[in-house]
Structure formats: C-alpha cells, structure tokens
Protein backbone atom coordinates (compact mmCIF):
# COMPACT_ATOMS: atom_id res chain seq x y z
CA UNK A 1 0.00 0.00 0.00
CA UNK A 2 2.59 2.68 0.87
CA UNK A 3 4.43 1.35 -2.56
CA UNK A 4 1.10 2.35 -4.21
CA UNK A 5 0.89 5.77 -2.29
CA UNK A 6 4.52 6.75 -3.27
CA UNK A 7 3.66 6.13 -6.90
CA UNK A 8 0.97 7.58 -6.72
CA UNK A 9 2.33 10.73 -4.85
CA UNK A 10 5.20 11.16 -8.02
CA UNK A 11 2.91 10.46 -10.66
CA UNK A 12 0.43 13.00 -9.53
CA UNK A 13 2.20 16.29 -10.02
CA UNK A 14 3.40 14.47 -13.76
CA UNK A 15 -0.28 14.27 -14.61
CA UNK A 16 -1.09 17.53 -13.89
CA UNK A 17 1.47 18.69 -15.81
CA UNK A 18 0.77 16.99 -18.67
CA UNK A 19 -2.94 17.44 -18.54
CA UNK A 20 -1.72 21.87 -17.95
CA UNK A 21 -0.02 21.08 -21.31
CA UNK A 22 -2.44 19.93 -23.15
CA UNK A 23 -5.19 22.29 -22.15
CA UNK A 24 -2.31 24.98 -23.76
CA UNK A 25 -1.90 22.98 -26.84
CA UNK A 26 -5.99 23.42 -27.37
CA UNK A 27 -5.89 26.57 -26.26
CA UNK A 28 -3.19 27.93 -28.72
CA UNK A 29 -5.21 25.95 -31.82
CA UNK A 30 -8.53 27.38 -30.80
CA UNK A 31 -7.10 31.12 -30.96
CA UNK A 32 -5.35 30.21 -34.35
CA UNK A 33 -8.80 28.59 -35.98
CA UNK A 34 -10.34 31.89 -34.03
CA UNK A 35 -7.38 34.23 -36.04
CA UNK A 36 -8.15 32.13 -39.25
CA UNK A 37 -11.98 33.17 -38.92
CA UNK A 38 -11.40 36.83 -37.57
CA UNK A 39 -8.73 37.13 -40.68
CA UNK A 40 -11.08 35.77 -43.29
CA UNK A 41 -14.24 38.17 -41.94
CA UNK A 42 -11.89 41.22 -41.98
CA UNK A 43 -10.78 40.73 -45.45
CA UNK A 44 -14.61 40.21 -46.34
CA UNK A 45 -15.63 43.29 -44.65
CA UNK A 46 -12.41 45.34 -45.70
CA UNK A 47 -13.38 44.38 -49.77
CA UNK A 48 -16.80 45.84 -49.61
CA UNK A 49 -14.62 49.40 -50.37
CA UNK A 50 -12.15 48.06 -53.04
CA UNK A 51 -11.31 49.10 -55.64
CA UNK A 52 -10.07 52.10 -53.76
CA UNK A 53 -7.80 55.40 -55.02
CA UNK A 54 -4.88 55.98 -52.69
CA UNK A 55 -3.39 58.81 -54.31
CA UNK A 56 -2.37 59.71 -57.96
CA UNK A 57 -0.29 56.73 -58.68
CA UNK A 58 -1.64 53.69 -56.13
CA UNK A 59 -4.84 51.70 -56.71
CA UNK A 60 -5.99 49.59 -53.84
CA UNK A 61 -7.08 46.19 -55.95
CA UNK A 62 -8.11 43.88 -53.38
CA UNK A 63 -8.22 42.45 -50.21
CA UNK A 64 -8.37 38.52 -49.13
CA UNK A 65 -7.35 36.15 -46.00
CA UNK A 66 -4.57 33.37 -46.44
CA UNK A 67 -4.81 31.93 -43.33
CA UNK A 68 -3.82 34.49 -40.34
CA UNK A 69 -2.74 37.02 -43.12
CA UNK A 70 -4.90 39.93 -44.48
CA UNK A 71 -3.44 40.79 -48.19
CA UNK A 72 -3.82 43.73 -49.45
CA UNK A 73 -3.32 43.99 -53.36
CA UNK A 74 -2.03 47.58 -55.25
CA UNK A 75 -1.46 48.62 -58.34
CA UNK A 76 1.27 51.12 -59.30
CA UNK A 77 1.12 53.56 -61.95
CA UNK A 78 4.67 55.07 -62.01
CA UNK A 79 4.45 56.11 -66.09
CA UNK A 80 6.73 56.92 -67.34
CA UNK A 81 9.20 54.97 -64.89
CA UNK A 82 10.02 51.63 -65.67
CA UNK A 83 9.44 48.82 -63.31
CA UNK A 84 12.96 47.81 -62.86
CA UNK A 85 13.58 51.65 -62.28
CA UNK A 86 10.79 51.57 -59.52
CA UNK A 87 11.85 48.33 -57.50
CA UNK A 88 15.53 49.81 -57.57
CA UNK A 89 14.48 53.93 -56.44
CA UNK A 90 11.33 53.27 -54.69
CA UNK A 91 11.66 49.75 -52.45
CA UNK A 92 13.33 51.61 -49.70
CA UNK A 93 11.09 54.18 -49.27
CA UNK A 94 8.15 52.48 -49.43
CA UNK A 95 9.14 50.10 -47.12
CA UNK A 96 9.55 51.99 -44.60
CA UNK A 97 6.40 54.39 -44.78
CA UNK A 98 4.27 50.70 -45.27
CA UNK A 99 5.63 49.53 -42.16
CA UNK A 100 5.22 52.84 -40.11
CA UNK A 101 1.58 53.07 -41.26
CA UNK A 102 0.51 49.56 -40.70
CA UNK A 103 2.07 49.11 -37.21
CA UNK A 104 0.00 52.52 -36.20
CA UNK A 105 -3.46 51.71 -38.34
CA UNK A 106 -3.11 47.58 -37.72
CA UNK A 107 -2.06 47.26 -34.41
CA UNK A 108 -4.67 45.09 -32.63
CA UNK A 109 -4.25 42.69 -35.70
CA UNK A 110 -0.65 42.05 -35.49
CA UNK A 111 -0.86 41.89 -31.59
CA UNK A 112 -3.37 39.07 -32.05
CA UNK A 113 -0.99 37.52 -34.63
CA UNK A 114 -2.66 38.15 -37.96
CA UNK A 115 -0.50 39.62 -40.11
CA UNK A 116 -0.31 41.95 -43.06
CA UNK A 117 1.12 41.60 -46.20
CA UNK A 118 1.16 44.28 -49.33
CA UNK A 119 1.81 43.53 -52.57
CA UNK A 120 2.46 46.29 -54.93
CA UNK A 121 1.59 45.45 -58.80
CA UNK A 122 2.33 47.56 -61.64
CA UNK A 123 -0.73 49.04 -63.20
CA UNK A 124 1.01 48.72 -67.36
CA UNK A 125 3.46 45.23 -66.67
CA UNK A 126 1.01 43.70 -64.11
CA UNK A 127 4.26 42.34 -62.48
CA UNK A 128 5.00 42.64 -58.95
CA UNK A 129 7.34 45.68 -57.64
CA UNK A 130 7.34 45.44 -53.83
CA UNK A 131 6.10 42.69 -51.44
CA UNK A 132 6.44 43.96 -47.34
CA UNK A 133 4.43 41.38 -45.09
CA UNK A 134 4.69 42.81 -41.60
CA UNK A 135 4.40 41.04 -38.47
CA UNK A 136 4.20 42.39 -34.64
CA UNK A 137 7.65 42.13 -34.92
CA UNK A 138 8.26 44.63 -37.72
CA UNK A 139 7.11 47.03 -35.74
CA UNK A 140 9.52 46.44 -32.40
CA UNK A 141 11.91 48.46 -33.63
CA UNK A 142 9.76 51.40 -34.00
C-alpha cells in the first residue's frame, strides 16, 4: 500500500502537468482557428470598399485572407518609370512608410498575430514591384 501511495504521490504532479499542457496545446489551436476566422471576416468586410484610389499613382485592388494574413493587393502607376527603375528607387522608401503606417493603423491585428502583407503590382506590366508582409515584430523596432 505505501508502494502504491509513493507512486501515486510522483505520478500526480506528472499528470497535472501533462494534462496543464495539453489544455495549452488546445488553447493555442482554438485562438489560431479563431485568427483564421477573424482574418477571413476582416478581409470580407475590408473588400466591400475596393477598388479604392490611394493617391495619384496607387490603386488599392483587393483584399483577401490566407490563413492568419490579411493581403492587401495595389497597383502602381509610375508612367513613365520603368518597373525595374521603380523596385531599384522606390523599395526603400516604401518600405519603410508601409511599415510605419501599418504598425500605427493595424495594431490590434498584429498583436493578435494576424498579419499583413502588401503587394504592390504595376498598373502597365502587371508584375510585382514590392512585397512587405509585416508582423508584430516589424514594428519592435519602432
């Protein structure tokens, strides 16, 4: 009996444990099937206003969910700039003013780990200039 006791005494705290674990482990997968859902309704909800002028030269094209990421598609008219010209003079710039403005306008998303991605077309090639996909972390450093 006290052989039975002691086992059961070590094997106690073990199952607990274990059981802590896997109450994370189904935690963590409900929030990312939750993110999946949340990310997919955005981008539903976001579209209703696309297509959508940005300024003289950007087109917002459209919006969808892949997975925990909300894409947003552009198109760039840089005429008469060629692309090649644009993805050497531009990538830099835009970077970094994409980044700024999605880790101020997005910031509940990419706490909750859905994440952002651009992708900048052009509006005459239809090939694509820039690609930036931001996370929470992108914006640590800011």
């Amino acid at each position: 009996m006290k052989i039975l006791l002691t086992i059961l005494s070590v094997l106690s705290p073990i199952i607990i444990f274990a059981s802590d674990i896997r109450s994370q482990e189904l935690s963590t997968q409900n929030m990312q099937k939750q993110n999946v859902q949340i990310t997919k309704l955005a981008a539903e909800e976001l579209s209703k206003t696309v297509p959508q002028t940005i300024d003289k030269h950007t087109k917002l094209v459209k919006i969808e969910a892949q997975e925990t990421t909300l894409v947003y598609s552009f198109e760039i008219d840089a005429t008469p700039k060629s692309d090649d010209y644009v993805k050497k003079e531009d990538h830099s710039r835009m970077k970094e003013a994409v980044t700024i403005g999605i880790c101020r306008s997005s910031k509940r998303f990419l706490e909750a780990n859905i994440n952002i991605l651009y992708i900048y077309i052009s509006a005459k090639s239809k090939n694509e200039l820039f690609r930036f996909d931001i996370d929470n972390k992108s914006c640590s450093n800011l």
